[in-house]
Each structure stands twice: as structure tokens, then as C-alpha cells.
PDB file of N, CA and C in Angstrom:
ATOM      1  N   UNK A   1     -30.231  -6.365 -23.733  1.00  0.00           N
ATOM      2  CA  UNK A   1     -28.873  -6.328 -24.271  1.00  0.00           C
ATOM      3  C   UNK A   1     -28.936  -5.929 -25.746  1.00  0.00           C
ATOM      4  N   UNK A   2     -28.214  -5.378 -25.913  1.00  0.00           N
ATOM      5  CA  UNK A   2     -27.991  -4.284 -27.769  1.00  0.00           C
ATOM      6  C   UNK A   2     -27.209  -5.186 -27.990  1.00  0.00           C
ATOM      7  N   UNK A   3     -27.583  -5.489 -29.628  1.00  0.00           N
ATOM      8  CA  UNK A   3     -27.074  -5.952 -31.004  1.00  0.00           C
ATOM      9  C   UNK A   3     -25.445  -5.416 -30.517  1.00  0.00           C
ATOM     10  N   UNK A   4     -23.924  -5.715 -30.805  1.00  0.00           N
ATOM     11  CA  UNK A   4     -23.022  -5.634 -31.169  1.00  0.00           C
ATOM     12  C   UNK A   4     -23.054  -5.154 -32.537  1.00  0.00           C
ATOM     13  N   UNK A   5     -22.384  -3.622 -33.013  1.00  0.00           N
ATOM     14  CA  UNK A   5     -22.095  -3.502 -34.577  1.00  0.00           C
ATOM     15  C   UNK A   5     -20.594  -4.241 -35.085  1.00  0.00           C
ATOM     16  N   UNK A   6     -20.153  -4.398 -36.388  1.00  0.00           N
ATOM     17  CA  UNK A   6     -18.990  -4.357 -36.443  1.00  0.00           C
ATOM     18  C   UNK A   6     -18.553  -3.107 -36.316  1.00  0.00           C
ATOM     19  N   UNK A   7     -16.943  -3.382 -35.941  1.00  0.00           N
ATOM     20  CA  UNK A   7     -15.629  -2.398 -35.821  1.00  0.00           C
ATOM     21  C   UNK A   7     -15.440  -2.533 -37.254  1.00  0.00           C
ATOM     22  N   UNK A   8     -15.040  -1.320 -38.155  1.00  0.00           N
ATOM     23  CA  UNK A   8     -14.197  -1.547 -39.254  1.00  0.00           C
ATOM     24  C   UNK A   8     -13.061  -0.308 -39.210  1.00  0.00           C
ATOM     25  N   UNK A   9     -11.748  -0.987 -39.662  1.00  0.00           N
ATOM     26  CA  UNK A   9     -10.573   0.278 -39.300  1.00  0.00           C
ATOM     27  C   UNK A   9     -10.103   0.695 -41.248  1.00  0.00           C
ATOM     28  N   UNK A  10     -10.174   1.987 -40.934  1.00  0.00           N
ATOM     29  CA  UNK A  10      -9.279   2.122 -42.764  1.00  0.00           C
ATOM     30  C   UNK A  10      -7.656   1.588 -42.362  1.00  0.00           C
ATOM     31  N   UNK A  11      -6.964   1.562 -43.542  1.00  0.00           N
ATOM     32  CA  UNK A  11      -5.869   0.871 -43.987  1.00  0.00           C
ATOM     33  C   UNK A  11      -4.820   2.316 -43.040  1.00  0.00           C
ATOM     34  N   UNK A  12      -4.962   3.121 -42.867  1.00  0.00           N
ATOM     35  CA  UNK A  12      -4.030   4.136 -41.765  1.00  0.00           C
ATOM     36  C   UNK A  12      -4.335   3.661 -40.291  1.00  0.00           C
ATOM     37  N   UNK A  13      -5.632   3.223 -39.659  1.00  0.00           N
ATOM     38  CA  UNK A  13      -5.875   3.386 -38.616  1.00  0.00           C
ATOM     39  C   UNK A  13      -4.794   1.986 -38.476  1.00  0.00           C
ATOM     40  N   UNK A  14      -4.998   0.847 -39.081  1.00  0.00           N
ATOM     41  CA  UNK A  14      -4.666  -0.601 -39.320  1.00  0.00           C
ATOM     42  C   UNK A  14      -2.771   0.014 -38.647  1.00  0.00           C
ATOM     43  N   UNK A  15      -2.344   0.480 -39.943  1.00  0.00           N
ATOM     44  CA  UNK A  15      -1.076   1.108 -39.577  1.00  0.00           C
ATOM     45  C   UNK A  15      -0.735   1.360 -38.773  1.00  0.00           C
ATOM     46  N   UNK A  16      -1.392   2.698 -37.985  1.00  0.00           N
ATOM     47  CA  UNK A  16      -1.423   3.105 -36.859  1.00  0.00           C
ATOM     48  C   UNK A  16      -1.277   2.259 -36.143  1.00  0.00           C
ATOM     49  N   UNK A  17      -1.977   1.519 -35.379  1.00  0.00           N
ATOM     50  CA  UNK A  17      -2.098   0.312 -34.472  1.00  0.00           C
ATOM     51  C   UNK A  17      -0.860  -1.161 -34.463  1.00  0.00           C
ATOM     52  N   UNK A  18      -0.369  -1.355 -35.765  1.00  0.00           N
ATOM     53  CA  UNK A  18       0.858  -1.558 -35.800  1.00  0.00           C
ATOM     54  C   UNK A  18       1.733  -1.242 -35.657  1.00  0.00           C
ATOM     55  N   UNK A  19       2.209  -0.063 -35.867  1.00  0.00           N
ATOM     56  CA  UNK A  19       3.475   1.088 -35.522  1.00  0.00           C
ATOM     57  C   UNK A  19       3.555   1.471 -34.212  1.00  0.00           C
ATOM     58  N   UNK A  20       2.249   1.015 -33.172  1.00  0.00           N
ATOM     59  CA  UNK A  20       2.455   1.836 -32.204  1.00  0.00           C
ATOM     60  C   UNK A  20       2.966   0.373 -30.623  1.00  0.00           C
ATOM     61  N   UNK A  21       2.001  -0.773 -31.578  1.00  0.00           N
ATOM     62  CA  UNK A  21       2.411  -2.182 -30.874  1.00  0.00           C
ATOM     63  C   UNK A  21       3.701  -2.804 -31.201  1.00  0.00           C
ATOM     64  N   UNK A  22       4.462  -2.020 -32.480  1.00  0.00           N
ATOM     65  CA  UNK A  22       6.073  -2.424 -32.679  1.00  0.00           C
ATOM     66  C   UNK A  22       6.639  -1.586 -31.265  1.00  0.00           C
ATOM     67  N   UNK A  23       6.509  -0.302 -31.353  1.00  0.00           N
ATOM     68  CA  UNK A  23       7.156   0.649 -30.686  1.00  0.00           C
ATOM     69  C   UNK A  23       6.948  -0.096 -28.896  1.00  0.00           C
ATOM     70  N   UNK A  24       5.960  -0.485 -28.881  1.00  0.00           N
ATOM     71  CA  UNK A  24       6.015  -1.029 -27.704  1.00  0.00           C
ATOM     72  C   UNK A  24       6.679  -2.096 -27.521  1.00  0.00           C
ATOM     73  N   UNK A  25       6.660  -2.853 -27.926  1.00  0.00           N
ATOM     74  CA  UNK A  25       7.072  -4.244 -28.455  1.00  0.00           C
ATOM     75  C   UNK A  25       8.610  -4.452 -28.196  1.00  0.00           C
ATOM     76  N   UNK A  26       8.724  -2.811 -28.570  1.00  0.00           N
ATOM     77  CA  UNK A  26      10.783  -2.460 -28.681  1.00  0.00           C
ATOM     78  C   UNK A  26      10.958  -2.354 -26.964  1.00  0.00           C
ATOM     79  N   UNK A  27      10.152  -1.755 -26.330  1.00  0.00           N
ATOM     80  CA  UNK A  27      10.689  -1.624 -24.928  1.00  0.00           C
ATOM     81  C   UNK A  27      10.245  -3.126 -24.271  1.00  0.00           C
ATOM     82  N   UNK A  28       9.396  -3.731 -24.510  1.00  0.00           N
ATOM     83  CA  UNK A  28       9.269  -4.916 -23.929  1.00  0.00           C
ATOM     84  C   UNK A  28       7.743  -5.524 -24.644  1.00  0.00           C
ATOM     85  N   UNK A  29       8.042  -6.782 -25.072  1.00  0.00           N
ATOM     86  CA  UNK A  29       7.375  -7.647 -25.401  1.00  0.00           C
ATOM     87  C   UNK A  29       5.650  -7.818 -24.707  1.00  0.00           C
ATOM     88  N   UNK A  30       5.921  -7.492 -23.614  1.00  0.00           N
ATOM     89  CA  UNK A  30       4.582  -7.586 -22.407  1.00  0.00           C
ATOM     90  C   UNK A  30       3.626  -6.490 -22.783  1.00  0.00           C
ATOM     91  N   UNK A  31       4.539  -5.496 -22.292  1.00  0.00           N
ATOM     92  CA  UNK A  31       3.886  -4.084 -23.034  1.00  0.00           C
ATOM     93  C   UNK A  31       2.824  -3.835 -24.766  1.00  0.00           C
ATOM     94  N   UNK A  32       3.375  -4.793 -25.322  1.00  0.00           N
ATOM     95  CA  UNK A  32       2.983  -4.750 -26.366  1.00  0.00           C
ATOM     96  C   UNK A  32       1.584  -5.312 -26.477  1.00  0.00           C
ATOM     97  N   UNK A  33       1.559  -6.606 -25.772  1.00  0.00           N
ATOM     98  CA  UNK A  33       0.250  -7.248 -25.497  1.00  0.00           C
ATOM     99  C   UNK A  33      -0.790  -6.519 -24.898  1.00  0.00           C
ATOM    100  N   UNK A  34      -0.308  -6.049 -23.931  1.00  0.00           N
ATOM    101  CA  UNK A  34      -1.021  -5.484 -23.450  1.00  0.00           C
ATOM    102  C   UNK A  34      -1.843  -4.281 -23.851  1.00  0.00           C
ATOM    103  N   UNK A  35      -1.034  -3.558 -24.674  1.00  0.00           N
ATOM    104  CA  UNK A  35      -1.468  -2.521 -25.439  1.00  0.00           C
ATOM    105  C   UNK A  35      -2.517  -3.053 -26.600  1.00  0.00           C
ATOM    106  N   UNK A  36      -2.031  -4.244 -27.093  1.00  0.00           N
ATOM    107  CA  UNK A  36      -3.404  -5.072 -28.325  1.00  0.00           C
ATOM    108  C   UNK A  36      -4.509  -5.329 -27.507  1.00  0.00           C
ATOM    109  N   UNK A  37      -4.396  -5.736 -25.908  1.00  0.00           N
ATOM    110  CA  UNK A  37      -5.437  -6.184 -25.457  1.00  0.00           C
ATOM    111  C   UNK A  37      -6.189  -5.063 -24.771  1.00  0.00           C
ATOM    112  N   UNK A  38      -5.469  -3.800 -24.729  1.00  0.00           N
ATOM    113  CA  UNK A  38      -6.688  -2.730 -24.227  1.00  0.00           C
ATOM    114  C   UNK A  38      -7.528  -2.111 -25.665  1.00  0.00           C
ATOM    115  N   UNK A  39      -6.928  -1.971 -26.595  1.00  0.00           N
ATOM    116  CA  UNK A  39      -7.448  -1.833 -27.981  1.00  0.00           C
ATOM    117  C   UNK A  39      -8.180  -2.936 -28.030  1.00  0.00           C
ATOM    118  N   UNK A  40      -8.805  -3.909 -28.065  1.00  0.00           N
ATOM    119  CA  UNK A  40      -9.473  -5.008 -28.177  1.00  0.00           C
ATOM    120  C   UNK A  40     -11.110  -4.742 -27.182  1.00  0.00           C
ATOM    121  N   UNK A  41     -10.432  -4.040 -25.835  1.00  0.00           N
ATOM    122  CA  UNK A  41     -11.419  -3.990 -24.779  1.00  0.00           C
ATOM    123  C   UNK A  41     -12.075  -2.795 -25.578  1.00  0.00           C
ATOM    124  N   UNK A  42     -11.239  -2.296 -25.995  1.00  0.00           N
ATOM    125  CA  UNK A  42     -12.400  -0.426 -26.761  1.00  0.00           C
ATOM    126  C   UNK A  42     -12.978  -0.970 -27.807  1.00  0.00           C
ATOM    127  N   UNK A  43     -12.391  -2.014 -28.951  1.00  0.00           N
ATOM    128  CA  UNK A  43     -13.366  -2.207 -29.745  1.00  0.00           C
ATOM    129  C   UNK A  43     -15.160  -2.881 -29.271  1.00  0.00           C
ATOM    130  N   UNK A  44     -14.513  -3.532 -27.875  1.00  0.00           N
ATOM    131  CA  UNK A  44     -15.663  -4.118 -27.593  1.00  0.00           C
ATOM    132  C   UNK A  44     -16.506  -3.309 -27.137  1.00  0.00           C
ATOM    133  N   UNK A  45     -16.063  -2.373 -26.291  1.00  0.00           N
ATOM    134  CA  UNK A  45     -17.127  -1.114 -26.236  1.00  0.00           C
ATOM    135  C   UNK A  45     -17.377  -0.772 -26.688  1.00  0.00           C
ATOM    136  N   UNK A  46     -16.743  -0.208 -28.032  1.00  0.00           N
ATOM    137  CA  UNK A  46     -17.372   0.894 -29.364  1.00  0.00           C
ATOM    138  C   UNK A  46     -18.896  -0.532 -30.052  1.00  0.00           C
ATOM    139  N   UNK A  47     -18.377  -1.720 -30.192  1.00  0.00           N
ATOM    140  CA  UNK A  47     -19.249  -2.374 -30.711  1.00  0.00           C
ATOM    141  C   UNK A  47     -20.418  -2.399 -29.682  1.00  0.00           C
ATOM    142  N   UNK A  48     -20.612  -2.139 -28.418  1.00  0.00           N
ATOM    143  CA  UNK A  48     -21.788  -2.328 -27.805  1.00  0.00           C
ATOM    144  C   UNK A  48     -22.161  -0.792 -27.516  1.00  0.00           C
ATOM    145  N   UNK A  49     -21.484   0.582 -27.898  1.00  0.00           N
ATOM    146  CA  UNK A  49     -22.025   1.651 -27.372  1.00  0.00           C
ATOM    147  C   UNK A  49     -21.765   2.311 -28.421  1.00  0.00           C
ATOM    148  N   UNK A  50     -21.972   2.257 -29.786  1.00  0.00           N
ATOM    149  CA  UNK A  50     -21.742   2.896 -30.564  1.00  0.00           C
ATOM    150  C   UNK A  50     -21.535   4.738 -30.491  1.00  0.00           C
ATOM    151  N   UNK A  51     -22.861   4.770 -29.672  1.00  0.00           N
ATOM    152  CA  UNK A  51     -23.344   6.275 -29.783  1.00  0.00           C
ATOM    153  C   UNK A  51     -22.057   6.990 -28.749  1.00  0.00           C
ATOM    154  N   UNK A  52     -21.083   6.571 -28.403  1.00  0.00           N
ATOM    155  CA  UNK A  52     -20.051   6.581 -27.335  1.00  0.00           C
ATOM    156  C   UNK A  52     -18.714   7.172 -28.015  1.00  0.00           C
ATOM    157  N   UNK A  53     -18.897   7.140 -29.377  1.00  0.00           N
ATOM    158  CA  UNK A  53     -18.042   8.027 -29.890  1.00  0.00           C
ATOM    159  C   UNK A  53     -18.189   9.296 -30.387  1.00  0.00           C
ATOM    160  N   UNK A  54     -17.358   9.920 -30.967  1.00  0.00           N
ATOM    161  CA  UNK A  54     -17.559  11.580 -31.987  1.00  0.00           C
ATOM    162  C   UNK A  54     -17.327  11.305 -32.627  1.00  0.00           C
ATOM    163  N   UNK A  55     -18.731  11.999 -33.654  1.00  0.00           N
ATOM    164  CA  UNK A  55     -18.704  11.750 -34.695  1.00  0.00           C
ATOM    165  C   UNK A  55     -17.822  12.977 -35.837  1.00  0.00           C
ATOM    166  N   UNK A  56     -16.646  12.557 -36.769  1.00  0.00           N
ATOM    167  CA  UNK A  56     -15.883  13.299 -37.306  1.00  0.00           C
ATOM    168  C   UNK A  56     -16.207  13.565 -38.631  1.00  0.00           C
ATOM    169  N   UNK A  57     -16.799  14.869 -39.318  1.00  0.00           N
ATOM    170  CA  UNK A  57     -17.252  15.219 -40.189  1.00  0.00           C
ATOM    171  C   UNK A  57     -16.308  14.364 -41.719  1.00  0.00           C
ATOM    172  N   UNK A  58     -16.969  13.471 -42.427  1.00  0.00           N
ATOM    173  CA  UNK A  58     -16.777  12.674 -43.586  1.00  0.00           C
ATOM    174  C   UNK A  58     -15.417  12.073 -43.149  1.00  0.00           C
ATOM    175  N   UNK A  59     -15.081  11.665 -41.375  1.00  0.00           N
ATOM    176  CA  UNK A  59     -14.303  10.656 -41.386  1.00  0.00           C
ATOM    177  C   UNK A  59     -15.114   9.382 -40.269  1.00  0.00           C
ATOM    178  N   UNK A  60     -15.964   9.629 -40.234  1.00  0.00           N
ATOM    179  CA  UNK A  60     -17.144   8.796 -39.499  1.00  0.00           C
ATOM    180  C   UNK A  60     -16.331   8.975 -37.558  1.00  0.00           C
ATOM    181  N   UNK A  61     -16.547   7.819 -37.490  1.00  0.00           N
ATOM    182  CA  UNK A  61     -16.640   7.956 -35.673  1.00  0.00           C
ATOM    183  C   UNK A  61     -15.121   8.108 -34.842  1.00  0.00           C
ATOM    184  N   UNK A  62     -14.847   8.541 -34.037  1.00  0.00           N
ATOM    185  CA  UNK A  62     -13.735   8.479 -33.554  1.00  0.00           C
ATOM    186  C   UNK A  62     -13.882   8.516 -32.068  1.00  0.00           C
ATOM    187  N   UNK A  63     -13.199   7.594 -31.360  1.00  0.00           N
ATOM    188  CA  UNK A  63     -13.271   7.199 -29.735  1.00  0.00           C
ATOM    189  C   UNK A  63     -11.923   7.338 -29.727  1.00  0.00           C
ATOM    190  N   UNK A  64     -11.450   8.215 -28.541  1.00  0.00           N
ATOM    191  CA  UNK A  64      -9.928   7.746 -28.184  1.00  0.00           C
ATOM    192  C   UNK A  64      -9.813   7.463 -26.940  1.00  0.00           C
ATOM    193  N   UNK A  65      -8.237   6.922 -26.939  1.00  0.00           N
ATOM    194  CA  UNK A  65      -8.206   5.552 -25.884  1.00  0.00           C
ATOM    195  C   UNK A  65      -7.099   6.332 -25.498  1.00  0.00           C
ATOM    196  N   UNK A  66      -7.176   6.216 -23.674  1.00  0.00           N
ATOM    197  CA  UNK A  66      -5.639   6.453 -23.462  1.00  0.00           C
ATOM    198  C   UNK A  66      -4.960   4.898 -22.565  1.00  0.00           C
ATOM    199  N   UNK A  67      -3.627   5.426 -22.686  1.00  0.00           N
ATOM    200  CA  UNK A  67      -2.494   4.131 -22.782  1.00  0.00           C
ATOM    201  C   UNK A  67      -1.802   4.189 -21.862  1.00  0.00           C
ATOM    202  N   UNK A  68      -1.113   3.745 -20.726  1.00  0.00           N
ATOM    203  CA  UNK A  68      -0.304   3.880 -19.650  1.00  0.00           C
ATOM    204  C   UNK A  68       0.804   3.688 -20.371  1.00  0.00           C
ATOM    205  N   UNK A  69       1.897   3.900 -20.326  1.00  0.00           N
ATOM    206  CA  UNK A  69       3.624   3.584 -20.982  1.00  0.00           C
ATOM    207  C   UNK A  69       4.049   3.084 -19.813  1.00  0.00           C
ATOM    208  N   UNK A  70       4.888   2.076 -19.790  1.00  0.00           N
ATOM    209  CA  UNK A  70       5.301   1.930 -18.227  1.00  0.00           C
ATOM    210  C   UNK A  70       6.948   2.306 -18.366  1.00  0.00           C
TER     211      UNK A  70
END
């Protein structure tokens, strides 16, 4: 079993991730959770598979996640 790294987010990504759990939040409360708790499941992957992302020239790593809308 591999070391876990930390996750660290800059102050936009932070944003990001708020703006997008309000917006959910507006169509229904559930939705919203749910959306923090699949972001939660990727951090846990990015922390155990680091090498699992792309790497973005002098903006370091980037993994993207997709989202069901219901």
C-alpha cells in the first residue's frame, strides 16, 4: 500500500468548488452533497494515485471529474 500525498487546492480552485456546490445546492440540497462527496472520493484517489493526473505546464497537476446533474 502507497504513502497517501496531500491534496492542496489554490484559492480559485477553493472558489470553484464553492460556486459550483451553491449552484447545486439551488436545485436541491441533496444534490449538493453529493457533489462534495464525489469531489472528496477524487481527492482520495488523486492522494493514493498521484501519477493519475496531467501534468499542466507551471500549473502543476490536473485530474478532472465528471458530475451527473440530475
Amino acid at each position: 500500500m502507497s504513502a497517501k500525498l496531500p491534496i492542496f487546492l489554490d484559492s480559485r480552485a477553493e472558489e470553484d468548488l464553492d460556486t459550483a456546490a451553491q449552484r447545486y445546492a439551488e436545485q436541491h440540497t441533496e444534490l449538493a452533497l453529493e457533489f462534495l462527496d464525489a469531489v472528496d472520493e477524487v481527492f482520495e484517489f488523486i492522494a493514493q494515485f498521484p501519477q493519475a493526473g496531467r501534468e499542466v505546464p507551471k500549473q502543476g497537476e490536473r485530474f478532472l471529474m465528471k458530475f451527473a446533474e440530475y
